[in-house]
C-alpha atoms as a PDB file:
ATOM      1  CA  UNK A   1     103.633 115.065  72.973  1.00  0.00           C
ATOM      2  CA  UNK A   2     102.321 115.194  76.307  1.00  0.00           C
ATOM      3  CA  UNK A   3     100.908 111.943  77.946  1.00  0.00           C
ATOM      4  CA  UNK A   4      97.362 112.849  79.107  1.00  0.00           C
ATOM      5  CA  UNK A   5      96.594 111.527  82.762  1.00  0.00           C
ATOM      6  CA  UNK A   6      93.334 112.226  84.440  1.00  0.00           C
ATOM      7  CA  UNK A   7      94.393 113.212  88.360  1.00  0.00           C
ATOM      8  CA  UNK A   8      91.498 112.832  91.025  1.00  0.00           C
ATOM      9  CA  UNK A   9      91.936 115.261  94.189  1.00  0.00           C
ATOM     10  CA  UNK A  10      90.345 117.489  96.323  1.00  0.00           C
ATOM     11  CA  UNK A  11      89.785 121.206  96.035  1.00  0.00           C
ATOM     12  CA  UNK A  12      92.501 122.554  98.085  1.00  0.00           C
ATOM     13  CA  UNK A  13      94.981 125.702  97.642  1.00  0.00           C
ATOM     14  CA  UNK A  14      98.008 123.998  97.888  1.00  0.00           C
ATOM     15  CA  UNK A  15      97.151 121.952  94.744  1.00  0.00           C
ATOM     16  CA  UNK A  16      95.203 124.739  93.067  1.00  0.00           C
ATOM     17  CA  UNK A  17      97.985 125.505  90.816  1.00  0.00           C
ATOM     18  CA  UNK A  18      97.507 122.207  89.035  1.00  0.00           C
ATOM     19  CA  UNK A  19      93.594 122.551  88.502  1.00  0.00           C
ATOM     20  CA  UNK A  20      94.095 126.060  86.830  1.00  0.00           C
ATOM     21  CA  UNK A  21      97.450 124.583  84.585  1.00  0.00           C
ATOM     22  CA  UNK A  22      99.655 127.697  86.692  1.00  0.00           C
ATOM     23  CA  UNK A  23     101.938 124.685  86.919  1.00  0.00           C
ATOM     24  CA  UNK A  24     102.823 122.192  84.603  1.00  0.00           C
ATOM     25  CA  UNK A  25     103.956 118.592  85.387  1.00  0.00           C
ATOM     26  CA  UNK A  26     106.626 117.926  83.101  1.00  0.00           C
ATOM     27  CA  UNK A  27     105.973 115.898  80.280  1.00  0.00           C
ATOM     28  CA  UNK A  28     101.826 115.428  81.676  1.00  0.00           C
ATOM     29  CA  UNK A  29      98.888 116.879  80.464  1.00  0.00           C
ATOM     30  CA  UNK A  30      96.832 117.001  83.776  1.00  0.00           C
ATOM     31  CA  UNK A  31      93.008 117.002  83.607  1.00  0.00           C
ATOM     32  CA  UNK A  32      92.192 117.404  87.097  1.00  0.00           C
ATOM     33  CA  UNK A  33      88.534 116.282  88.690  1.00  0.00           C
ATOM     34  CA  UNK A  34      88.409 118.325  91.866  1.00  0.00           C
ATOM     35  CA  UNK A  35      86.077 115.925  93.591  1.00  0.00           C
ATOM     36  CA  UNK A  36      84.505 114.942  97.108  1.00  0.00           C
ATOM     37  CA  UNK A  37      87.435 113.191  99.140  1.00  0.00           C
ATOM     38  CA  UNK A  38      84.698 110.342  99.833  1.00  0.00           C
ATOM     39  CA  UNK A  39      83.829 110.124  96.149  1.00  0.00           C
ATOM     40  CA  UNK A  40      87.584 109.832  94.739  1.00  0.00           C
ATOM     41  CA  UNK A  41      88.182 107.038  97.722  1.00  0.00           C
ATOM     42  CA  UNK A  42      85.751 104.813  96.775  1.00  0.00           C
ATOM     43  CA  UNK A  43      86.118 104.927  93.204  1.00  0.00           C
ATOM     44  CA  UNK A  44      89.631 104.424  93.631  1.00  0.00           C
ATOM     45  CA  UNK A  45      89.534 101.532  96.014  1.00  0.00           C
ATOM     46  CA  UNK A  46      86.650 100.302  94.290  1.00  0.00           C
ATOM     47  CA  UNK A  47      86.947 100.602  90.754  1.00  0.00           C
ATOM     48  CA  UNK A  48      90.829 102.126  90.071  1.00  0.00           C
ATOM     49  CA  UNK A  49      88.956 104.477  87.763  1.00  0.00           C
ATOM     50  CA  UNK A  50      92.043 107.363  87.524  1.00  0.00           C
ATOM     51  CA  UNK A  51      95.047 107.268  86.392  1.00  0.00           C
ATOM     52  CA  UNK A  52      96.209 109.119  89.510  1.00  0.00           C
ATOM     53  CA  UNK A  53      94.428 110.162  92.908  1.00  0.00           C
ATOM     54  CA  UNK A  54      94.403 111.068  96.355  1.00  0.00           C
ATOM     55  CA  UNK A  55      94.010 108.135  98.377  1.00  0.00           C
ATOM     56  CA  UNK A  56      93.232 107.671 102.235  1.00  0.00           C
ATOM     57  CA  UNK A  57      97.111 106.620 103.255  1.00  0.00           C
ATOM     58  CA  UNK A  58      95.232 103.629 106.010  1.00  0.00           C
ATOM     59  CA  UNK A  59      93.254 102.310 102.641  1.00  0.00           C
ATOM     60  CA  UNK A  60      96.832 102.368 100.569  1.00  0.00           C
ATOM     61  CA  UNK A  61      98.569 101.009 103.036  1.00  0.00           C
ATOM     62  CA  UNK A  62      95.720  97.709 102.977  1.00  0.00           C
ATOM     63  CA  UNK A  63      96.877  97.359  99.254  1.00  0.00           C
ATOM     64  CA  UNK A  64     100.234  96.725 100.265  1.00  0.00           C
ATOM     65  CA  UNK A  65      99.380  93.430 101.116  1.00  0.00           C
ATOM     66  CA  UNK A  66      96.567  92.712  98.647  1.00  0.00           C
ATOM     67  CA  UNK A  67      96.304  93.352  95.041  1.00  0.00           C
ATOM     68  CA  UNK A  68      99.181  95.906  94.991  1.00  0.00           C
ATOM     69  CA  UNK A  69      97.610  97.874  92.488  1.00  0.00           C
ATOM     70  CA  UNK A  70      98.717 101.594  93.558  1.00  0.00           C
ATOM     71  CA  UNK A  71     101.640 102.986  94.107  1.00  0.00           C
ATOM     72  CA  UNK A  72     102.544 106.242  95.843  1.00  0.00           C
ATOM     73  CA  UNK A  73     104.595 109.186  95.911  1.00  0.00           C
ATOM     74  CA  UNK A  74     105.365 111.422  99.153  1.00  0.00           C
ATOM     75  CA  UNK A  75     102.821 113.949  98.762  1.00  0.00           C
ATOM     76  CA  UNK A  76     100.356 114.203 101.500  1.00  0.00           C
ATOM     77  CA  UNK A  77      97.714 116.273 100.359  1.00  0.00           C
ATOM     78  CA  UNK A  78      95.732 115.975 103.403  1.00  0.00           C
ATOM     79  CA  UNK A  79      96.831 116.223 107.065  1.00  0.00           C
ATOM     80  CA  UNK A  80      94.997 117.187 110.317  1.00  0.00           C
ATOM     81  CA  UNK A  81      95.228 116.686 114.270  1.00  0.00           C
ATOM     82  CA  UNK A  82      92.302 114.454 115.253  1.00  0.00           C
ATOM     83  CA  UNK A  83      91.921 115.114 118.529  1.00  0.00           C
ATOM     84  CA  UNK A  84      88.823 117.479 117.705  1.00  0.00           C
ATOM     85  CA  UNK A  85      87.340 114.489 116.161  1.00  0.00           C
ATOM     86  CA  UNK A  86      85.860 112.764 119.190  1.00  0.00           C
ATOM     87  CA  UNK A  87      82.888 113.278 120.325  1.00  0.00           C
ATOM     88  CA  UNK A  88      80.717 112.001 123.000  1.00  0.00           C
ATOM     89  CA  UNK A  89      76.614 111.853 124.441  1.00  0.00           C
ATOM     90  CA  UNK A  90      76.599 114.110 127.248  1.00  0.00           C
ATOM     91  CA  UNK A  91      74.947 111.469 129.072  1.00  0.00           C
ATOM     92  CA  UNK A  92      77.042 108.364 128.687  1.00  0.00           C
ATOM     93  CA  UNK A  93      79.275 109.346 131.509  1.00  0.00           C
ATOM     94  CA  UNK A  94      82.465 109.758 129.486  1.00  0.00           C
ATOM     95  CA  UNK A  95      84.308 112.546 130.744  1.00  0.00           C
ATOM     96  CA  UNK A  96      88.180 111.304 130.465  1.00  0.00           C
ATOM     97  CA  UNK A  97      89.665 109.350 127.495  1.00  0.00           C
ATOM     98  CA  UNK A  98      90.062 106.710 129.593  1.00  0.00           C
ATOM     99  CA  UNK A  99      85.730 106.910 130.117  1.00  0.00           C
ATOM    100  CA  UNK A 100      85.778 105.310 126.328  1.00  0.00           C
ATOM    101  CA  UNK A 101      86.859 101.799 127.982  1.00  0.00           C
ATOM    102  CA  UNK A 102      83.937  99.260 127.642  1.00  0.00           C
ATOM    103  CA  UNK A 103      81.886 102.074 125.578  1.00  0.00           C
ATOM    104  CA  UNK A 104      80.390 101.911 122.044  1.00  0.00           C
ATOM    105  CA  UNK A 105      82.069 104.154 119.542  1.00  0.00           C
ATOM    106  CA  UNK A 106      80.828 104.709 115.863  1.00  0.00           C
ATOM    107  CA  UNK A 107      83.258 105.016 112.912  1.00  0.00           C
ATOM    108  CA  UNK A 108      82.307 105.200 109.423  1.00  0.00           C
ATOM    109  CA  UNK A 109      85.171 102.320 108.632  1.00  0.00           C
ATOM    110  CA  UNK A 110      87.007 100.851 111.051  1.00  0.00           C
ATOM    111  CA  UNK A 111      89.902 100.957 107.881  1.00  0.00           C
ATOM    112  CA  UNK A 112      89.417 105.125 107.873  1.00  0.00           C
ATOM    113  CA  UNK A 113      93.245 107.052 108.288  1.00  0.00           C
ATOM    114  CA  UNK A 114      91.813 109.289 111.004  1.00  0.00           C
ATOM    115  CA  UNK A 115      90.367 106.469 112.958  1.00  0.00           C
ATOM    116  CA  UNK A 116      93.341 104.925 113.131  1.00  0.00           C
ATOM    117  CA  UNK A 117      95.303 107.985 114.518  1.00  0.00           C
ATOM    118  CA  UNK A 118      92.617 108.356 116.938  1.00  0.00           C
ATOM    119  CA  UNK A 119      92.872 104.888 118.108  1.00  0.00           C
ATOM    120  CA  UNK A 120      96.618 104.998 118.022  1.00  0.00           C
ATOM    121  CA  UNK A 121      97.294 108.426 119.959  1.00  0.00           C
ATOM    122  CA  UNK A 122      94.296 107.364 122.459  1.00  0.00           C
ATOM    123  CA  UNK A 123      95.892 103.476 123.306  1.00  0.00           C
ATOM    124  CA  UNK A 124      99.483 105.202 123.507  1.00  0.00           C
ATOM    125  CA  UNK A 125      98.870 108.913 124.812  1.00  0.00           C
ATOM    126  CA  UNK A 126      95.742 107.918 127.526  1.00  0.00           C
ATOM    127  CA  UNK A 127      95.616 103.993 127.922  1.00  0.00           C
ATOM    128  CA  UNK A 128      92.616 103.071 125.752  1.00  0.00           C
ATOM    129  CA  UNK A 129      93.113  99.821 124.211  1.00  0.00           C
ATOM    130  CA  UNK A 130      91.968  99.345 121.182  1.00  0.00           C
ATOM    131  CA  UNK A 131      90.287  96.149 121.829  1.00  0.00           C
ATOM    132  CA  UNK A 132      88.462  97.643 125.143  1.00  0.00           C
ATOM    133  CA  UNK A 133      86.301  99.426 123.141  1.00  0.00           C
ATOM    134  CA  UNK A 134      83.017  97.987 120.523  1.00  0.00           C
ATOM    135  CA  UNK A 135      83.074  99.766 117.121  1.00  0.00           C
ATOM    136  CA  UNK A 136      80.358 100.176 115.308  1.00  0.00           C
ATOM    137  CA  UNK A 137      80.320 101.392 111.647  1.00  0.00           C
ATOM    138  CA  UNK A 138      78.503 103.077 109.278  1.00  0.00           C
ATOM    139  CA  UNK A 139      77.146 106.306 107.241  1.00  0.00           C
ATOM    140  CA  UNK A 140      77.531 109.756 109.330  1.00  0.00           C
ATOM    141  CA  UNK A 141      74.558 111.376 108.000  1.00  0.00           C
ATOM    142  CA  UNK A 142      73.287 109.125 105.063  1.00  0.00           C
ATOM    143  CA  UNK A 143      72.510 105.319 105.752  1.00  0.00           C
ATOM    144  CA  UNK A 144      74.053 102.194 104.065  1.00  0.00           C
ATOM    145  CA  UNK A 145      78.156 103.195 104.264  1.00  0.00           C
ATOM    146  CA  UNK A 146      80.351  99.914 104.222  1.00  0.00           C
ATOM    147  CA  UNK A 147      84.050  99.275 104.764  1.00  0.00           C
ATOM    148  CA  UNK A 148      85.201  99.937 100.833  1.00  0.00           C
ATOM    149  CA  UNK A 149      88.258  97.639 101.451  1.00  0.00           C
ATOM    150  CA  UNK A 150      87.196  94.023 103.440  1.00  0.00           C
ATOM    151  CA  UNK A 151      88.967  93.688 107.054  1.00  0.00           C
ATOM    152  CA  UNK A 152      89.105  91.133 109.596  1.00  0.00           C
ATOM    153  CA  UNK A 153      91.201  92.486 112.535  1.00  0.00           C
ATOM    154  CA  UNK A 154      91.251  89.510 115.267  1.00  0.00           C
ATOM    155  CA  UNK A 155      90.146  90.568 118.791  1.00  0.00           C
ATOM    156  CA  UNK A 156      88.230  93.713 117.864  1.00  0.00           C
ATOM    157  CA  UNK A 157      84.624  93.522 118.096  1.00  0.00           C
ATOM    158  CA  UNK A 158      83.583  95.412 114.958  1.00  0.00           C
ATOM    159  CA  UNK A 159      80.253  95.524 113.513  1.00  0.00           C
ATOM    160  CA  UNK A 160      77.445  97.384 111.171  1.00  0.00           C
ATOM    161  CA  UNK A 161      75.023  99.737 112.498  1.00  0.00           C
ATOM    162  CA  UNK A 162      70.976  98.879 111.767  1.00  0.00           C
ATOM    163  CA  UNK A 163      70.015  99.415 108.283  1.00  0.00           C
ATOM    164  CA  UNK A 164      67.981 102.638 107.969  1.00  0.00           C
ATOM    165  CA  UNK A 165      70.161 104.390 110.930  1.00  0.00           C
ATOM    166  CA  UNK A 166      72.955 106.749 111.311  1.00  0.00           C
ATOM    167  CA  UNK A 167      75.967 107.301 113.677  1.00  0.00           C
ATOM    168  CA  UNK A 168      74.893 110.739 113.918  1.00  0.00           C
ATOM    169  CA  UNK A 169      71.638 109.884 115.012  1.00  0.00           C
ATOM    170  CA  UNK A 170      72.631 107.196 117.114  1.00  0.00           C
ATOM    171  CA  UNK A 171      75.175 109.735 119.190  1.00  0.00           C
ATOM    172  CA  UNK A 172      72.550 112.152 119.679  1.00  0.00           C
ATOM    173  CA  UNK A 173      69.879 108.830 120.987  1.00  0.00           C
ATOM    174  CA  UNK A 174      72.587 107.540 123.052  1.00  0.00           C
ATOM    175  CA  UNK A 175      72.566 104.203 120.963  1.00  0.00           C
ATOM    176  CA  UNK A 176      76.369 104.734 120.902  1.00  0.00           C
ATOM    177  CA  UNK A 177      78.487 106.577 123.330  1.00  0.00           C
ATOM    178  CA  UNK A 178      80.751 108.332 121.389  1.00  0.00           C
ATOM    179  CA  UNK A 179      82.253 109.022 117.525  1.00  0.00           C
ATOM    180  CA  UNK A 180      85.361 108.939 115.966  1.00  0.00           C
ATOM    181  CA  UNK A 181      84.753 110.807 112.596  1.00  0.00           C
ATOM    182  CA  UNK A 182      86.958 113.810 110.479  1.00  0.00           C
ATOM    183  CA  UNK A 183      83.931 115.272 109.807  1.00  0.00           C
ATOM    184  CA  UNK A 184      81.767 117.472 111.677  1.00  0.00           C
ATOM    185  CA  UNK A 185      78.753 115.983 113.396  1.00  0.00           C
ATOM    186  CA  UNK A 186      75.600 117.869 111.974  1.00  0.00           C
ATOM    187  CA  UNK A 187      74.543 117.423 115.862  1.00  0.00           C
ATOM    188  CA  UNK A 188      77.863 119.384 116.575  1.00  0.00           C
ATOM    189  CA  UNK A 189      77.722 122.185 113.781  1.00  0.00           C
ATOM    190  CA  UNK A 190      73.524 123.018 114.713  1.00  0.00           C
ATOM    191  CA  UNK A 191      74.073 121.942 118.476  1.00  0.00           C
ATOM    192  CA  UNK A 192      72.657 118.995 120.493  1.00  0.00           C
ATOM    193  CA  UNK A 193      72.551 119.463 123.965  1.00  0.00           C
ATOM    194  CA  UNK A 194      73.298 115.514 123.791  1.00  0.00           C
ATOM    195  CA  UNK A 195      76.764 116.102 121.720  1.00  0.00           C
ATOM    196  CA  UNK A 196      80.138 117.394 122.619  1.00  0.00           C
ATOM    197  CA  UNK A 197      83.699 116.709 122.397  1.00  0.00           C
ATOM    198  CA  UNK A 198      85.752 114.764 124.287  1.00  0.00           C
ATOM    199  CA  UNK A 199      87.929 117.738 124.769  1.00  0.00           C
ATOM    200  CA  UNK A 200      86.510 120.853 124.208  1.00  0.00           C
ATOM    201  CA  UNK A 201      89.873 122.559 124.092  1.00  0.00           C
ATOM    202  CA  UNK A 202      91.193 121.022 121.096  1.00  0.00           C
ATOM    203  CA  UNK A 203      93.792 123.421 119.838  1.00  0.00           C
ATOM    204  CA  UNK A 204      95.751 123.032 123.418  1.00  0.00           C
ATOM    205  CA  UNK A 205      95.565 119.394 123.007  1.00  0.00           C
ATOM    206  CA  UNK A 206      96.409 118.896 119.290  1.00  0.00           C
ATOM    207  CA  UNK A 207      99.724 121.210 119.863  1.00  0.00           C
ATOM    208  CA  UNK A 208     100.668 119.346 123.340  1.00  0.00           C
ATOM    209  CA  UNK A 209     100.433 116.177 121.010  1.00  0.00           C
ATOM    210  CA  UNK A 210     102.925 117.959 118.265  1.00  0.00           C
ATOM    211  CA  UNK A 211     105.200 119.493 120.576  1.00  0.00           C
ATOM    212  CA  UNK A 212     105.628 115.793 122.841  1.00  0.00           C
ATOM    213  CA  UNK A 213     105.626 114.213 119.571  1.00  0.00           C
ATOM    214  CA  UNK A 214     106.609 115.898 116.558  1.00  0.00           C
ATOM    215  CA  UNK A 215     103.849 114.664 114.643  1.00  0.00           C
ATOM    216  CA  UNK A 216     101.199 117.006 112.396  1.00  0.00           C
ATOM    217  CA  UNK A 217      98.974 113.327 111.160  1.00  0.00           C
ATOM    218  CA  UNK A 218      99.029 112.178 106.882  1.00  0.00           C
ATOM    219  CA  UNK A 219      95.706 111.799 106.297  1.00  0.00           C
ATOM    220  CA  UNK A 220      95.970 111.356 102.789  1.00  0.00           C
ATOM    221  CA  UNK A 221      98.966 110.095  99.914  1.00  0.00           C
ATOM    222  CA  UNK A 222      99.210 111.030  96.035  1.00  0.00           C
ATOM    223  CA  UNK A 223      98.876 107.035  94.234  1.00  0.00           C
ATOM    224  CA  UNK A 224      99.390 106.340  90.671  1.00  0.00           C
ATOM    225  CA  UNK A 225      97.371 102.937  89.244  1.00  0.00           C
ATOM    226  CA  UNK A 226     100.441 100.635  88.976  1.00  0.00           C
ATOM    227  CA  UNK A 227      99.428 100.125  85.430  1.00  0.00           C
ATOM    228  CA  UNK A 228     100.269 103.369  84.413  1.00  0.00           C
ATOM    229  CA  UNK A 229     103.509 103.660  86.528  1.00  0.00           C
ATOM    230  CA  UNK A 230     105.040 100.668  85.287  1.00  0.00           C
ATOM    231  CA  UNK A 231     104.532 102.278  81.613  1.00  0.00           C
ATOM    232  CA  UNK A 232     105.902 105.426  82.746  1.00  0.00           C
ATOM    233  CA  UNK A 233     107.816 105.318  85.789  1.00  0.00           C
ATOM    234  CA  UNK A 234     109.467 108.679  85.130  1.00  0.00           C
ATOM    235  CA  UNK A 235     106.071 109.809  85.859  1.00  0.00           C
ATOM    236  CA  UNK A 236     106.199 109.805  89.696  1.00  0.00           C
ATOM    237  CA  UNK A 237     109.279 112.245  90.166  1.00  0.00           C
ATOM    238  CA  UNK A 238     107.088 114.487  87.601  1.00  0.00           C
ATOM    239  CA  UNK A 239     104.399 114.149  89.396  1.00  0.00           C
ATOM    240  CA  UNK A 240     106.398 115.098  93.174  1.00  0.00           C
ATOM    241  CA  UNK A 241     107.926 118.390  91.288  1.00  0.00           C
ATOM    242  CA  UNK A 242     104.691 119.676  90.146  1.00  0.00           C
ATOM    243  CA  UNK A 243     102.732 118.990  93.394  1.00  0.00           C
ATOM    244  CA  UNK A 244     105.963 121.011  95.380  1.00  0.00           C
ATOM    245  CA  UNK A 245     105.787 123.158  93.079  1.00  0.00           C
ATOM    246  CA  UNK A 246     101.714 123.703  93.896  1.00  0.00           C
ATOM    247  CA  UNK A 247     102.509 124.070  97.503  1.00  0.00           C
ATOM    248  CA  UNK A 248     105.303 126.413  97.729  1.00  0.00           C
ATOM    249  CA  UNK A 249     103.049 128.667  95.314  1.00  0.00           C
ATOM    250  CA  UNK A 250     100.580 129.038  98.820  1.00  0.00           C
ATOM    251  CA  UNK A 251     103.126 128.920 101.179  1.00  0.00           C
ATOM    252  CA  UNK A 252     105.244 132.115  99.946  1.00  0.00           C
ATOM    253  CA  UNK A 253     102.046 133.599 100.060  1.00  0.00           C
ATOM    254  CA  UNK A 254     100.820 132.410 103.055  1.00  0.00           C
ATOM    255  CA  UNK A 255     101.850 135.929 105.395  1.00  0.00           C
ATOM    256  CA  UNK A 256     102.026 138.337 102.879  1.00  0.00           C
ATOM    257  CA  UNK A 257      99.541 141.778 104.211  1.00  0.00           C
ATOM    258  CA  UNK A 258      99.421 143.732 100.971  1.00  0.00           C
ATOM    259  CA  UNK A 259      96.900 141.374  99.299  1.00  0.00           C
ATOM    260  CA  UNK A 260      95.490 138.456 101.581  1.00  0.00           C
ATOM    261  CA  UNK A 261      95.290 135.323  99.777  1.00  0.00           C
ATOM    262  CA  UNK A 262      92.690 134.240 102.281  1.00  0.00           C
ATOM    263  CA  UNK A 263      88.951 135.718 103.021  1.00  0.00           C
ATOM    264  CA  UNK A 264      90.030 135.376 106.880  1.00  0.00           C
ATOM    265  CA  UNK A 265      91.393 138.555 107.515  1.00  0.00           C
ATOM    266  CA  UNK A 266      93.915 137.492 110.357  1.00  0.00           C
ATOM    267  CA  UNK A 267      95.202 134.519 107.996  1.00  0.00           C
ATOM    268  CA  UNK A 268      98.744 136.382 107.772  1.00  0.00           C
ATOM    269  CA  UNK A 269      98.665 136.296 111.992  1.00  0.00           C
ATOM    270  CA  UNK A 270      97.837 132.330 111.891  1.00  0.00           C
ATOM    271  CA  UNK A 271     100.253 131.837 109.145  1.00  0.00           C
ATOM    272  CA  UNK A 272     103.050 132.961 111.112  1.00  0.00           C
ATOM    273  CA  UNK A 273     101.701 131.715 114.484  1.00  0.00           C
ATOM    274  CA  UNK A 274     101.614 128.184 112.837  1.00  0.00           C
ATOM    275  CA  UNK A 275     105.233 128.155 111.181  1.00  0.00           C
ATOM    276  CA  UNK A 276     106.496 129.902 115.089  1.00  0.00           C
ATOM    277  CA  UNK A 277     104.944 126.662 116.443  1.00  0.00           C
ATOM    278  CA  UNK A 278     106.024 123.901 114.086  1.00  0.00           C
ATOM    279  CA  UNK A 279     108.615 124.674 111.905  1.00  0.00           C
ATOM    280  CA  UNK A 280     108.697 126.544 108.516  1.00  0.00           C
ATOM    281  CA  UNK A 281     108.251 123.198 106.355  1.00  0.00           C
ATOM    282  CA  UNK A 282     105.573 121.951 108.729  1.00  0.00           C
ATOM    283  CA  UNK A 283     102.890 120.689 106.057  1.00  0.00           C
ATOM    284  CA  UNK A 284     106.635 118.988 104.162  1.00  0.00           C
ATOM    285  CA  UNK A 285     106.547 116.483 101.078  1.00  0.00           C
ATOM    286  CA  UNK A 286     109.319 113.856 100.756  1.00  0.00           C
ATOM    287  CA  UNK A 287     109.943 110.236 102.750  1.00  0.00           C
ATOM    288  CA  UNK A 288     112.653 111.522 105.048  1.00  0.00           C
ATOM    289  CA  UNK A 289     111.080 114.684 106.933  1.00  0.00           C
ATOM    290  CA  UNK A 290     108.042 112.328 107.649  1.00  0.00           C
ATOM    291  CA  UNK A 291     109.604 109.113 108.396  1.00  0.00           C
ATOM    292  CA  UNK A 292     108.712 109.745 112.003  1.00  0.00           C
ATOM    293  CA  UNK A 293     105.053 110.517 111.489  1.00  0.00           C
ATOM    294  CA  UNK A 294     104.657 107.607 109.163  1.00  0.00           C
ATOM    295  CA  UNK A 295     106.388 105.175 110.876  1.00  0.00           C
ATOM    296  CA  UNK A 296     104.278 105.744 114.011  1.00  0.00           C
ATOM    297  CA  UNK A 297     100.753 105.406 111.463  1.00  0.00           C
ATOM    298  CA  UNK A 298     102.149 102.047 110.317  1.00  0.00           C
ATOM    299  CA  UNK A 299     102.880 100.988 113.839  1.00  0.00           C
ATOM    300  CA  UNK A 300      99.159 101.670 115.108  1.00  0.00           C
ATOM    301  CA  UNK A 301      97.737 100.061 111.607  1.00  0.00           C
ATOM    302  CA  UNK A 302      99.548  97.090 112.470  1.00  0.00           C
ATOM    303  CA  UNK A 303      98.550  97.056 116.148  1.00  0.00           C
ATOM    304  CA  UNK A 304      94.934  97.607 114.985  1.00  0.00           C
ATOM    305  CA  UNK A 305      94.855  94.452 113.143  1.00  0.00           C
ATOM    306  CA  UNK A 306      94.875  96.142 109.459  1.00  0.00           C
ATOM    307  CA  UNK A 307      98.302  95.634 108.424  1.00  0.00           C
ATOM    308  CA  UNK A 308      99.740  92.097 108.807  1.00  0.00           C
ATOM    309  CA  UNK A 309     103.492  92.903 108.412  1.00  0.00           C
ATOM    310  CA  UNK A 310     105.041  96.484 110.042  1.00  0.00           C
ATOM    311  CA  UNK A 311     106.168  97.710 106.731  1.00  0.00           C
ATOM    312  CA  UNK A 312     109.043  99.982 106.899  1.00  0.00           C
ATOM    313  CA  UNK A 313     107.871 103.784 105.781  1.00  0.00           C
ATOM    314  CA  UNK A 314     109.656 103.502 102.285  1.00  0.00           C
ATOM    315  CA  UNK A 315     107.917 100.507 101.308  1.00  0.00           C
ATOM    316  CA  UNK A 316     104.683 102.612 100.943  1.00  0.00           C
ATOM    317  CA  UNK A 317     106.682 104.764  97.909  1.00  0.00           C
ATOM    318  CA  UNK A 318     107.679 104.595  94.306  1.00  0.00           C
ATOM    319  CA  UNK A 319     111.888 104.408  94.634  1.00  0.00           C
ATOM    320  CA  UNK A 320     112.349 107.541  92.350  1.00  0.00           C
ATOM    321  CA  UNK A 321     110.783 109.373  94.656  1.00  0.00           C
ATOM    322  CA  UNK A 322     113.048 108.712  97.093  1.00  0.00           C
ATOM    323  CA  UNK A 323     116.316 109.728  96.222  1.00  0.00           C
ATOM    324  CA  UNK A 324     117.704 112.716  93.545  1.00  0.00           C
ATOM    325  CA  UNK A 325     120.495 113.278  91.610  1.00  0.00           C
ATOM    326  CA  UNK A 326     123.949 115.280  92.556  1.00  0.00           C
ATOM    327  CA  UNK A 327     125.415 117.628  89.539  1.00  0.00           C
END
């Protein structure tokens, strides 16, 4: 008999296969909750409410050296360049990364993954400390967002927007210079003549940061509630398999021209422009392919302040994940 498990995750094609039961997890019956990212986060952190979930890797990583109640597996169902996610009021006189120093940049949480990339590649890539610069947190569009997981990092001045307000607003009033969010501004998608980004050529930055660095940013890890792992630890190499499985499904589809898997009609030309540019196995599972990547995400979460020790990138995984067996 199969062991039920209810898996929290986004709506994405490269886990698709799971939602419709294409593929099977061996020895799991999967009931998957296709879910807002924001909405599985914070019941996770919060409450632990599924058996397994995605999980922001910067909020995982926290647990590490708290309650310890997750543990991961090396499946990153969420990655993205963040360069496109700074943005700036025309009139605060911030033209150059090096412009943020001694500004006031909004974040929803400090504690958010692609805050801490943007921190990180800004201190190391462009010389903006992290402590040069006043954060200031809170909802994007809705009012009253906290910090789900309680930080103190010494020497950064951190604090809550005014009850009632909103970073978006604030951007577009010039109450704070600039934002650091993953999501689009609703003052970038309808434009404000007061809102732009910090680079307005993304794409050329984002692949000048892979191709000096190697690195296409985790956003996001697959955890399993410790309870359940410890009661099935075969679960988490079960678990890997099926998700691979998932992917490779979209990838061997990704250039085919008889029958486009995507609306976008060119998606075959950016397929193969994307895999001529970083690799075949550029959106890879496992520990060892992104030891790199995650090894430079610990080292800026422990600069920031949110990690206390600089945890080695296979201390964030279950162990039978990590290795496999020879025939």
């Amino acid at each position: 008999m199969k062991k039920p498990i209810l898996l929290a995750c986004g709506d994405y094609d490269r886990t698709s296969a799971l939602t419709t039961g294409r593929v099977q997890a061996e020895g799991l019956d999967l009931n998957v909750l296709n879910l807002p990212v924001e909405e599985i986060f914070y019941r996770t952190a919060v409450y632990g409410e599924f058996d397994v979930s995605e999980m922001s890797l910067s909020s995982y990583s926290l647990t590490l050296e708290r309650k310890n109640e997750f543990v991961a597996i090396p499946v990153f169902p969420s990655r993205a360049f963040r360069h496109n996610g700074v943005y700036v009021n025309a009139n605060s006189g911030i033209e150059t990364p090096q412009d943020l120093i001694g500004k006031t940049v909004g974040v929803a949480e400090y504690q958010m993954t692609a805050t801490v990339w943007i921190r990180g590649f800004l201190a190391e890539d462009y010389g903006v400390p992290v402590d040069s610069v006043k954060y200031r947190t809170g909802g994007l569009h809705t009012p009253g967002r906290h910090e789900k997981i309680a930080i103190t990092p010494p020497g950064i001045d951190i604090a809550p927007i005014p009850e009632g307000k909103t970073l978006d607003a604030m951007l577009i009033s010039g109450e704070i210079d600039a934002l650091h969010t993953p999501r689009l501004p609703n003052s970038y998608l309808d434009p404000n003549p007061n809102v732009r980004r910090l680079w307005e050529n993304t794409e050329e930055e984002e692949l000048a940061y892979f191709e000096r660095t190697g690195i296409f940013p985790i956003m996001h890890v697959v955890v399993i509630r410790r309870d359940v792992y410890e009661q099935n630890r075969w679960m988490a190499r079960s678990l890997m398999k099926a998700f691979t499985e998932a992917k490779k499904i979209v990838t061997d589809r990704a250039e085919e021209t008889a029958a486009l898997s995507s609306m976008n009609p060119f998606s075959y030309l950016a397929a193969r422009k994307v895999r001529e540019t970083m690799g075949d196995d550029y959106w890879s599972y496992g520990l060892e392919p992104n030891r790199a990547t995650l090894a430079a995400f610990l080292r800026y979460s422990y600069d920031q302040g949110l990690i206390t020790k600089l945890h080695e990138p296979e201390d964030l995984f279950a162990p039978e994940t990590l290795t496999n067996f020879v025939i």
